[in-house]
C-alpha atoms as a PDB file:
ATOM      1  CA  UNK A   1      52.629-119.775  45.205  1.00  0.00           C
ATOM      2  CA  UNK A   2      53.288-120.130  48.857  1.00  0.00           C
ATOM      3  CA  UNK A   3      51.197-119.014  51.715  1.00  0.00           C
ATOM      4  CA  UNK A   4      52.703-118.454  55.523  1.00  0.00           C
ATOM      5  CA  UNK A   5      50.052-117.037  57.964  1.00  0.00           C
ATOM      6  CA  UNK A   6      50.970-115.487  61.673  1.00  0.00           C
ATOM      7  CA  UNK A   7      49.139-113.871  64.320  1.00  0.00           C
ATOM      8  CA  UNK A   8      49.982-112.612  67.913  1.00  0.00           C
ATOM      9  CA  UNK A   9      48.366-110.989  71.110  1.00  0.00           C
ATOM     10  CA  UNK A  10      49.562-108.498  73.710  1.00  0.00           C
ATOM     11  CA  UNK A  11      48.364-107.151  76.865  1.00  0.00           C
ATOM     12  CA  UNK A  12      48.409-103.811  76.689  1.00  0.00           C
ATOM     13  CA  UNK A  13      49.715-102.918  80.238  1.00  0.00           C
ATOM     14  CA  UNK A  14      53.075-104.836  79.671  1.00  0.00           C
ATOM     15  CA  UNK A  15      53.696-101.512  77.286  1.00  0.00           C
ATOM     16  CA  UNK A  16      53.019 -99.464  80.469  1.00  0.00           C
ATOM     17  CA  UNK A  17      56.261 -99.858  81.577  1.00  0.00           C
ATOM     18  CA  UNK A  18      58.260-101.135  78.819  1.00  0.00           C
ATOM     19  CA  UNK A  19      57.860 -98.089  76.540  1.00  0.00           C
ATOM     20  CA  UNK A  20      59.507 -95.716  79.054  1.00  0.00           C
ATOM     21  CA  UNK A  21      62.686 -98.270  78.664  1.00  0.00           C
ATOM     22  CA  UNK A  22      64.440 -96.669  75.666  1.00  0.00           C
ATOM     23  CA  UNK A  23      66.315 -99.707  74.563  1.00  0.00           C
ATOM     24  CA  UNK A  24      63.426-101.709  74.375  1.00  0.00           C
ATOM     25  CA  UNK A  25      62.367 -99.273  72.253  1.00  0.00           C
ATOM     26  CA  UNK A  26      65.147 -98.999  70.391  1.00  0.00           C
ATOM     27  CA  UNK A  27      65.209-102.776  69.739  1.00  0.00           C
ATOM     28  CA  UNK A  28      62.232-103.044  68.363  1.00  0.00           C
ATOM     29  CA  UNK A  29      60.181 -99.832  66.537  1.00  0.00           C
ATOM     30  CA  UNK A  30      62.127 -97.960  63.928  1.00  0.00           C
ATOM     31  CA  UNK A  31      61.843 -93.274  64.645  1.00  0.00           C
ATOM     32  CA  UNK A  32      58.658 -93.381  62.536  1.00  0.00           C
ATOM     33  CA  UNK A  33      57.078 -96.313  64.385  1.00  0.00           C
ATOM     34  CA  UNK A  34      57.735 -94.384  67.567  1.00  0.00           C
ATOM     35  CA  UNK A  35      56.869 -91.092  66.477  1.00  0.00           C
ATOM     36  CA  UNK A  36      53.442 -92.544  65.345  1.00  0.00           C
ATOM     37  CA  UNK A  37      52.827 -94.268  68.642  1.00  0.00           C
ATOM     38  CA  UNK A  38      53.716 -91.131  70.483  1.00  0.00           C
ATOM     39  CA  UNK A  39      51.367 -89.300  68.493  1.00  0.00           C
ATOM     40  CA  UNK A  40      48.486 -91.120  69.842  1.00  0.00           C
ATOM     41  CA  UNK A  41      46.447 -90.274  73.055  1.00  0.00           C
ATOM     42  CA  UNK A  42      47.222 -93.779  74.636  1.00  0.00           C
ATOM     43  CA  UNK A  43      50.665 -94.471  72.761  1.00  0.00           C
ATOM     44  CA  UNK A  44      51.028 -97.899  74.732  1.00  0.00           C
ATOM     45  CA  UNK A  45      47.922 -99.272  72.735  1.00  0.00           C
ATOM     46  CA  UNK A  46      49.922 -98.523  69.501  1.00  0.00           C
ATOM     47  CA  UNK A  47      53.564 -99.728  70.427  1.00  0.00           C
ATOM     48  CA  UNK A  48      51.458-102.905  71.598  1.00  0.00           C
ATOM     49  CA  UNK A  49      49.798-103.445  68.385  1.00  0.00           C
ATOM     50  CA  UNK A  50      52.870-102.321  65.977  1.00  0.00           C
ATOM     51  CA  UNK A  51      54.762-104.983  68.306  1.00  0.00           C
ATOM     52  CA  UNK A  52      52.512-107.478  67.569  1.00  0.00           C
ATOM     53  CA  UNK A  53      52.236-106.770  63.605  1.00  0.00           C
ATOM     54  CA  UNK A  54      55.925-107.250  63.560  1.00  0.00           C
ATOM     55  CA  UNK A  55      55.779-110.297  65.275  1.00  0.00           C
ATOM     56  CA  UNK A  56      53.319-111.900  63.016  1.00  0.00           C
ATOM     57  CA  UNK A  57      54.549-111.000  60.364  1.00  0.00           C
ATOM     58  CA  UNK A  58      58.026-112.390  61.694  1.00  0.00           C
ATOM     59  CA  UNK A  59      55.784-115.686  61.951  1.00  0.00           C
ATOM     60  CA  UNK A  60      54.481-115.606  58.803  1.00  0.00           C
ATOM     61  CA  UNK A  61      57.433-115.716  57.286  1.00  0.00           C
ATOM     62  CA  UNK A  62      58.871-118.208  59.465  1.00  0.00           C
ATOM     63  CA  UNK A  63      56.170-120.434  57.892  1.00  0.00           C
ATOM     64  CA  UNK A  64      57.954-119.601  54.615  1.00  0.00           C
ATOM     65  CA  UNK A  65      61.300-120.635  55.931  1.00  0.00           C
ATOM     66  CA  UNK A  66      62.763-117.095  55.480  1.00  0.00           C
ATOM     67  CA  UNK A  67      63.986-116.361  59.157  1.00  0.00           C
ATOM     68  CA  UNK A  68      66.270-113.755  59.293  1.00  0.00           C
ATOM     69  CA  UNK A  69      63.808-110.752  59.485  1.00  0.00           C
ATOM     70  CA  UNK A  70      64.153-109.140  62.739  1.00  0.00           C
ATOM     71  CA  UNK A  71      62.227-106.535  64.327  1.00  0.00           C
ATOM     72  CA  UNK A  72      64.353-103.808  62.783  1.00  0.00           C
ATOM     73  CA  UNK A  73      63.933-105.355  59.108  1.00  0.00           C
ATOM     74  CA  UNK A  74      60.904-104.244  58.850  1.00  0.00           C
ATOM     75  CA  UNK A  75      58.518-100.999  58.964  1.00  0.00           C
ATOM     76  CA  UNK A  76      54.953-101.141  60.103  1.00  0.00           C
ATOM     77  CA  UNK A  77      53.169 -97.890  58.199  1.00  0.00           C
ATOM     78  CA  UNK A  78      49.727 -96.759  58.026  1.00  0.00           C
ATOM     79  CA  UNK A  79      47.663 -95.552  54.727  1.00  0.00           C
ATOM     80  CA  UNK A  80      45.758 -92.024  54.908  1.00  0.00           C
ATOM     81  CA  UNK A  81      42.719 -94.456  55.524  1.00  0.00           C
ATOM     82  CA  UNK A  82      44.385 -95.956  58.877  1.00  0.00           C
ATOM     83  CA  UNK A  83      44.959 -99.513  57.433  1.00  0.00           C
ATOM     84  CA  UNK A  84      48.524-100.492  58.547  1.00  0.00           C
ATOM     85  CA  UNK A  85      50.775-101.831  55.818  1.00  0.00           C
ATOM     86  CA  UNK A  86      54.326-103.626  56.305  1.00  0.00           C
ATOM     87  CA  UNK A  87      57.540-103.288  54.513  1.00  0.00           C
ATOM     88  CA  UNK A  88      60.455-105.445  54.771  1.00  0.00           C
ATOM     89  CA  UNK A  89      63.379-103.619  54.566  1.00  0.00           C
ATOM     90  CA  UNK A  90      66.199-106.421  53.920  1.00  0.00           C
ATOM     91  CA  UNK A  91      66.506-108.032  50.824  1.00  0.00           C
ATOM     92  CA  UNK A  92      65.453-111.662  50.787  1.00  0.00           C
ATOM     93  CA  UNK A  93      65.708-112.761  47.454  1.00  0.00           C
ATOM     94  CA  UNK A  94      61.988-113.722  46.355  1.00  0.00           C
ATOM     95  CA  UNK A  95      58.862-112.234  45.174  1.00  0.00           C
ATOM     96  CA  UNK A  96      57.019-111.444  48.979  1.00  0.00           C
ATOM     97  CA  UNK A  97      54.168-110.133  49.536  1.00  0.00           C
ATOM     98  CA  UNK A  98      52.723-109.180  53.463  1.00  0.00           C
ATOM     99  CA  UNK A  99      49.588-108.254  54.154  1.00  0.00           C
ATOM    100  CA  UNK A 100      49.147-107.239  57.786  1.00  0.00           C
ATOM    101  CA  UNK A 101      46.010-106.410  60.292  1.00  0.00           C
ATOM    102  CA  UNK A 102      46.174-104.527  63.567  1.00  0.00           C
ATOM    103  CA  UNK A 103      43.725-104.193  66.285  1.00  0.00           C
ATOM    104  CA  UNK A 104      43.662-103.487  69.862  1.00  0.00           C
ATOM    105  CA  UNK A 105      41.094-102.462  72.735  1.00  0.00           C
ATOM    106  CA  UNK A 106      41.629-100.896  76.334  1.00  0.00           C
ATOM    107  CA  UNK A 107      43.595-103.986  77.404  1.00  0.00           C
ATOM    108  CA  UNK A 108      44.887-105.913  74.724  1.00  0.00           C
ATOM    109  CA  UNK A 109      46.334-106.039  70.993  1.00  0.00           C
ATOM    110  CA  UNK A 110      46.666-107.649  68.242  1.00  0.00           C
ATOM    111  CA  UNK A 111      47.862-108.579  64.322  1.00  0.00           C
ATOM    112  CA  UNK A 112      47.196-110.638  62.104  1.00  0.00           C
ATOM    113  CA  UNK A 113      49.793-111.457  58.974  1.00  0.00           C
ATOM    114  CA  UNK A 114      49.927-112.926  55.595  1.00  0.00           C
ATOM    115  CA  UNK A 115      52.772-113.620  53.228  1.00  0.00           C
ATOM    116  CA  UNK A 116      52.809-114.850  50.222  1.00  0.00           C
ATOM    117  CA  UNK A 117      55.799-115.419  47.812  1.00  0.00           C
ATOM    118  CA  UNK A 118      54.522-115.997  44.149  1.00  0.00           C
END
């Protein structure tokens, strides 16, 4: 078993602006990911913290030397409960799992991410 850990922070108000820029948004969140941030009473908060889940979990992997996942490889989901959960959508040849955390406040986010490959 191997074990690759990542973690990331955002300030929220760099989202201010860079939401309205469709192709940063198109670079990084997949129509559901957007949708679900747009859903939200502050969607800045969200893209924030969805940006920095993928970017952990982009780290964690990179700790397992598997680093071709981009931003668009993978989907950032949440359960009926609210916990987020990750999916990688490109096929990397192992037995991966990612467990991810998301949190944010009024002025900044963040994610913390786990992958192991067993």
């Amino acid at each position: 078993m191997r074990l690759g850990v990542g973690c990331d922070i955002e300030e929220i108000s760099r989202f201010e602006k860079l939401i309205n820029k469709q192709e940063f948004v198109r670079l990084i969140y997949l129509p559901d990911e957007e949708k679900y941030c747009l859903g939200k009473s502050r969607p800045q908060q969200h893209f924030a913290a969805i940006f920095c889940g993928k970017e952990a979990v982009i780290k964690a992997l990179g700790n397992l030397e598997i680093d071709k996942i981009g931003f668009l490889d993978m989907e950032i989901s949440h359960l009926p409960n609210g916990c987020p959960q990750v999916r990688i959508l490109k096929e990397i040849g192992c037995d991966l799992e990612v467990k991810l955390s998301l949190s944010h406040c009024k002025t900044m986010a963040m994610a913390q991410a786990t992958a192991v490959i067993r």
